[in-house]
Protein backbone atom coordinates (compact mmCIF):
# COMPACT_ATOMS: atom_id res chain seq x y z
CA UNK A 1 -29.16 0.35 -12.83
CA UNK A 2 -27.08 3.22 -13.13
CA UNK A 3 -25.40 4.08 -16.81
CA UNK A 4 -21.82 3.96 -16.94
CA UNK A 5 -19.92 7.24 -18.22
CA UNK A 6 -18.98 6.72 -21.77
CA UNK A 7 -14.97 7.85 -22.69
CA UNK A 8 -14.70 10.11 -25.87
CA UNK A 9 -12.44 7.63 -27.61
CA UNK A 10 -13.23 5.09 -30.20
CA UNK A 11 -15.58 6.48 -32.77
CA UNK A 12 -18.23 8.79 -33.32
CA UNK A 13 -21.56 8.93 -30.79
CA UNK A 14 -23.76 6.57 -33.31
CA UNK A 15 -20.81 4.11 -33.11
CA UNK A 16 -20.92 3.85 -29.26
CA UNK A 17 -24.67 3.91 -29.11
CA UNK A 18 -24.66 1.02 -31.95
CA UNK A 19 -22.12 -1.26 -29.44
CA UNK A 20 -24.40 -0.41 -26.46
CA UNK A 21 -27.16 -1.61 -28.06
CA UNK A 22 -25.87 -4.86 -29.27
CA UNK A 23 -24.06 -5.15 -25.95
CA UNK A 24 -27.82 -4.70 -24.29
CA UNK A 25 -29.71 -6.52 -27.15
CA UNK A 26 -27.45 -10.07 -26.07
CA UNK A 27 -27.98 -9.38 -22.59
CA UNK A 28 -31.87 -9.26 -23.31
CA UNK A 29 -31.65 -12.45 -25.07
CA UNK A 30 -29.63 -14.43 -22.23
CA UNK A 31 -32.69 -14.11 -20.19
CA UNK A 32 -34.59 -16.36 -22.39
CA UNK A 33 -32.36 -18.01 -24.55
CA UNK A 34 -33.08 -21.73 -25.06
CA UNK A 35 -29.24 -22.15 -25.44
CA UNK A 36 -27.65 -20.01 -22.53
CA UNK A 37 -24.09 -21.30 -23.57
CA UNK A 38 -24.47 -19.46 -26.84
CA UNK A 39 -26.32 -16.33 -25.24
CA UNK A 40 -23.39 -15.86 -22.89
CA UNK A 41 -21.00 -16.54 -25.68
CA UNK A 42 -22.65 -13.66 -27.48
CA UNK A 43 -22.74 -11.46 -24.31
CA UNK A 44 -19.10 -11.75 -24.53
CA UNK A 45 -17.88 -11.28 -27.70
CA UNK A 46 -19.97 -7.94 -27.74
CA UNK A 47 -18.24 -6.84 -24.51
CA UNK A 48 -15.46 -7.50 -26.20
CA UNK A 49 -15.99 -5.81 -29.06
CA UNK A 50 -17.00 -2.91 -26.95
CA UNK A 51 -13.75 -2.48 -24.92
CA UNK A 52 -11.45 -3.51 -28.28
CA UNK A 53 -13.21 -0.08 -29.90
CA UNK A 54 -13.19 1.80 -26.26
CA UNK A 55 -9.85 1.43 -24.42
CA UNK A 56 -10.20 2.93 -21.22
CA UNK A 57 -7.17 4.93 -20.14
CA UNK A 58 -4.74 4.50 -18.28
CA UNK A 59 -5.54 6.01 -14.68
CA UNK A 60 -2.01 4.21 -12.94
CA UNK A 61 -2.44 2.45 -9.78
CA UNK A 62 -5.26 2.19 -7.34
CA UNK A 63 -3.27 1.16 -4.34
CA UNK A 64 -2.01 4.12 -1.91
CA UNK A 65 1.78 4.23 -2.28
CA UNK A 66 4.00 2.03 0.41
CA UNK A 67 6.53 5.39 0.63
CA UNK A 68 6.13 8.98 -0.11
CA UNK A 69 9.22 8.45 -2.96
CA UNK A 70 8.70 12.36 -3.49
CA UNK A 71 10.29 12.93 -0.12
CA UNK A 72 14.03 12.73 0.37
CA UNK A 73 15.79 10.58 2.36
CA UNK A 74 17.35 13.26 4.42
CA UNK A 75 19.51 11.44 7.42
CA UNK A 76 18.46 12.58 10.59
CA UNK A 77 20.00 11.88 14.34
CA UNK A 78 17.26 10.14 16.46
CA UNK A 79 18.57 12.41 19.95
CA UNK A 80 16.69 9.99 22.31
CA UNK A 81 18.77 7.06 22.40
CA UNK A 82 22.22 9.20 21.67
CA UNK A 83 21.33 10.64 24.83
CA UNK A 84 20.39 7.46 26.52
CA UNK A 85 23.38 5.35 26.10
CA UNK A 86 25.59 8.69 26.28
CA UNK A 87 23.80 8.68 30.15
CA UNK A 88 24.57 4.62 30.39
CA UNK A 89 28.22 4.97 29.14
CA UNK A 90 28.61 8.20 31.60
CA UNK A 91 27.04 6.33 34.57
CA UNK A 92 29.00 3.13 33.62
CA UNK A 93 32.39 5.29 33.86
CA UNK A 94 31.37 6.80 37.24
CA UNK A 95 30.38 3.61 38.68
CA UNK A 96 33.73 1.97 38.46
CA UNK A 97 35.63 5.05 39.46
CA UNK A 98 33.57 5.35 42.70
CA UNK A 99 32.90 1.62 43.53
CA UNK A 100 35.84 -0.35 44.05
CA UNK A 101 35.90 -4.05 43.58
CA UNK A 102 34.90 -6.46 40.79
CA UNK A 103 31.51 -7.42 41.51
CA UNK A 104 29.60 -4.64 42.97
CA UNK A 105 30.97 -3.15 39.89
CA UNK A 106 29.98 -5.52 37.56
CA UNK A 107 26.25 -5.48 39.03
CA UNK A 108 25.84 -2.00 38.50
CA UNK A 109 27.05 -2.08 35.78
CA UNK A 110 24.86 -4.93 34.63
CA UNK A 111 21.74 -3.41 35.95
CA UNK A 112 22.42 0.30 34.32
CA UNK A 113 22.80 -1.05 31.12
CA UNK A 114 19.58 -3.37 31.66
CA UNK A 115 17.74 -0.33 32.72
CA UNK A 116 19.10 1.82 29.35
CA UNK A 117 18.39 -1.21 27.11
CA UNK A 118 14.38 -0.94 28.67
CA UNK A 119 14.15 2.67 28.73
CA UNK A 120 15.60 2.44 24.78
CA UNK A 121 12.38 0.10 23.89
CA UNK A 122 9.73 1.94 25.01
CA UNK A 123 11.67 5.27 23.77
C-alpha cells in the first residue's frame, strides 16, 4: 500500500508519527478483534483524531469550471445570419417588385424565407 504524503501542519514529526501509529495499531486489531463493533469504533475515533490535529488545506474545487469567468463578455455580431436574412429580406423585396399578383408572390415569398430559416440552422 502506498504511504500517503504527510502536510507540515499540526505538530511536530513525533506527534504525527505517534497518530499514525495508533491510527495503524487499531487497524491491526480490527483484523482480529473478537468485538469488531468496538475495533471499528476505535479505527474511527483515531482517524478522527488524526484529521482534528491535521487539517488538510484548502485546495478549492475539483470540478473544471462551467465558464471561463476570467474572460469578458465582449458582444460580438454573429455575420452569418445578419447576412442571411439581409439576403431573405433583399430577395423578399425583389420578388414582389418583379412578380405581380398575390399568390405567386406569396409562394416565393413563403419558400425564400423557408429556405433562409434552413440555411440559418445548419449555419
Amino acid at each position: 500500500m502506498a504511504r500517503m504524503a504527510v502536510q507540515p501542519t499540526g505538530g511536530s514529526e513525533a506527534e504525527r508519527d505517534q497518530r499514525r501509529a495508533l491510527l495503524h495499531a487499531a487497524l491491526v486489531r480490527m483484523d482480529g478483534a473478537p468485538d469488531p463493533d468496538r475495533a471499528a469504533d476505535d479505527v474511527i475515533r483515531a482517524i478522527d483524531e488524526y484529521i482534528a490535529a491535521n487539517p488538510a488545506p484548502s485546495t478549492g474545487s475539483r470540478e473544471q469550471p462551467v465558464m471561463d469567468f476570467d474572460q469578458r463578455l465582449a458582444p460580438h455580431t454573429r455575420w452569418v445570419p445578419v447576412v442571411i436574412l439581409g439576403v431573405a429580406v433583399l430577395t423578399t423585396i425583389v420578388l414582389a417588385i418583379v412578380l405581380a399578383g398575390g399568390w405567386p408572390v406569396a409562394v416565393a415569398v413563403v419558400v425564400v424565407w423557408v429556405v433562409a430559416l434552413l440555411v440559418l440552422e445548419v449555419a
